[in-house]
C-alpha atoms as a PDB file:
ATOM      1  CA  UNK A   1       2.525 -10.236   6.934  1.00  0.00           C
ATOM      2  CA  UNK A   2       4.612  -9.704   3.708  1.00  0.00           C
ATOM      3  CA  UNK A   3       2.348 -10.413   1.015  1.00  0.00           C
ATOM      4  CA  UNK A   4       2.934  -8.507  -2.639  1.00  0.00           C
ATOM      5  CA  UNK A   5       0.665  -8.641  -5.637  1.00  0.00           C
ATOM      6  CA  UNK A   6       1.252 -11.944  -7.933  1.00  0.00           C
ATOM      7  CA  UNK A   7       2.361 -13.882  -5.321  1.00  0.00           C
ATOM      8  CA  UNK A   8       0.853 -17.498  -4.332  1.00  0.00           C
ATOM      9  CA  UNK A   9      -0.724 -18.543  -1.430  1.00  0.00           C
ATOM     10  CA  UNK A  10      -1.522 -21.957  -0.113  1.00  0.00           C
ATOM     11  CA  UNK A  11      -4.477 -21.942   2.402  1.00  0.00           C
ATOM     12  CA  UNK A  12      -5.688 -24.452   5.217  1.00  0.00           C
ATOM     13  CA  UNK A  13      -8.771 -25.286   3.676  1.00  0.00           C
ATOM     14  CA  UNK A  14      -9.348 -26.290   0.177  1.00  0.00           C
ATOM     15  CA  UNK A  15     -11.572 -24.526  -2.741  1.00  0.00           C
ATOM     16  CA  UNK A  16     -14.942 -26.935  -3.301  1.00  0.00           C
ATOM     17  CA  UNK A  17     -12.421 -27.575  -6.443  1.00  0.00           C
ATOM     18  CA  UNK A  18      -9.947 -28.897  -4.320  1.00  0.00           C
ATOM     19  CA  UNK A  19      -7.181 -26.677  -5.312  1.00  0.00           C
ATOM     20  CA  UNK A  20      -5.430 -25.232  -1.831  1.00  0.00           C
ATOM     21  CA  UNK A  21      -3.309 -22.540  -4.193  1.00  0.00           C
ATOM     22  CA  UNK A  22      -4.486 -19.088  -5.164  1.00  0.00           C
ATOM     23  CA  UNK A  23      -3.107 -16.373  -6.830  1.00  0.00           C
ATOM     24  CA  UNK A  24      -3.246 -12.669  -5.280  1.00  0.00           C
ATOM     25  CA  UNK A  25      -4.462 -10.226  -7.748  1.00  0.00           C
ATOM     26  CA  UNK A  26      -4.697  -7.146  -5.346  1.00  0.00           C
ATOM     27  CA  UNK A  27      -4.055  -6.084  -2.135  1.00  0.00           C
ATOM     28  CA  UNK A  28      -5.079  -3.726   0.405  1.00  0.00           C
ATOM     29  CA  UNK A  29      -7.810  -3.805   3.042  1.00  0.00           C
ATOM     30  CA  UNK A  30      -9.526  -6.491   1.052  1.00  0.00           C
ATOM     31  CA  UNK A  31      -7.415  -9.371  -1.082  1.00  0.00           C
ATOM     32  CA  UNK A  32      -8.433 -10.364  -4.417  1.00  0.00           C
ATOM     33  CA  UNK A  33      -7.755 -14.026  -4.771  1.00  0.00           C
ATOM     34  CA  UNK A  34      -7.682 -16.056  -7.684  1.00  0.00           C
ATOM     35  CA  UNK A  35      -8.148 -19.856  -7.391  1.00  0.00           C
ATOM     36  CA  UNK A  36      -5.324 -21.725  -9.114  1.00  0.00           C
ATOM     37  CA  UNK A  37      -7.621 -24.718  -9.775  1.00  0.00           C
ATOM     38  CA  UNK A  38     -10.832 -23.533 -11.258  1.00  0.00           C
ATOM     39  CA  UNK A  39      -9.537 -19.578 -11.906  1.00  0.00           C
ATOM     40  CA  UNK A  40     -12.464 -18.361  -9.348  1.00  0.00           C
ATOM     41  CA  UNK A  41     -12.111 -14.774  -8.072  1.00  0.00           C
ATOM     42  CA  UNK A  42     -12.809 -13.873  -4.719  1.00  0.00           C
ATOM     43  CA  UNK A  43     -12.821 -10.579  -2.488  1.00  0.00           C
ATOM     44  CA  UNK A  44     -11.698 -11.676   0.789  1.00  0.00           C
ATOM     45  CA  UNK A  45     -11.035  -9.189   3.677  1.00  0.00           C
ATOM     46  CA  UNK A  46      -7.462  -9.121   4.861  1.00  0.00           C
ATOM     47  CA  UNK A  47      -8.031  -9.799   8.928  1.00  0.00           C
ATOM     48  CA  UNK A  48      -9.816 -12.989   7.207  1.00  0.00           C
ATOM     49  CA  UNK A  49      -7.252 -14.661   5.242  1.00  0.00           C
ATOM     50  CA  UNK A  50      -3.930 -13.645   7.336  1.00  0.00           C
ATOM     51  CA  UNK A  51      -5.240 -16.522   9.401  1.00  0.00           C
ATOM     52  CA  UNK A  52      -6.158 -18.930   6.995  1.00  0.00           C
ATOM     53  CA  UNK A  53      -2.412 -18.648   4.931  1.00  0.00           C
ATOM     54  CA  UNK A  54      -0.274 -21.852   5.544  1.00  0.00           C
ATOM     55  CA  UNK A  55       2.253 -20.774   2.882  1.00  0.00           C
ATOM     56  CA  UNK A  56       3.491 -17.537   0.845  1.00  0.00           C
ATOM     57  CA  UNK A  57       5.636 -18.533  -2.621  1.00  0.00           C
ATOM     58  CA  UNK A  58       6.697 -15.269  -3.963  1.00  0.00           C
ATOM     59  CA  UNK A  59       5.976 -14.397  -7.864  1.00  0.00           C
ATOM     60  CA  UNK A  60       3.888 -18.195  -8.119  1.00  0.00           C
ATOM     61  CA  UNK A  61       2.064 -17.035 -11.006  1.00  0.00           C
END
């Protein structure tokens, strides 16, 4: 999967904020995400969210 720092990402599941949109801050064997809602970081490992993506928007920031 194609995804490049700065780019969006809409997930399956929601945040507890209820935002579904989160902004990728860096990549590599782990993803740091930022939630688009609430502005939340998380470090999420890669295997993990390739298979909870639903969407990529490039440059959604």
């Amino acid at each position: 999967m194609d995804i490049q720092t700065g780019d969006r990402l809409t997930l399956k599941k929601a945040h507890p904020c209820g935002s579904y949109e989160w902004d990728v801050l860096r990549i590599g064997a782990d993803f740091r995400l930022k939630c688009a809602g609430c502005g939340h970081q998380i470090m999420i490992p890669r295997s993990q969210i390739e298979k909870r993506i639903k969407k990529v928007v490039r440059g959604g920031a």
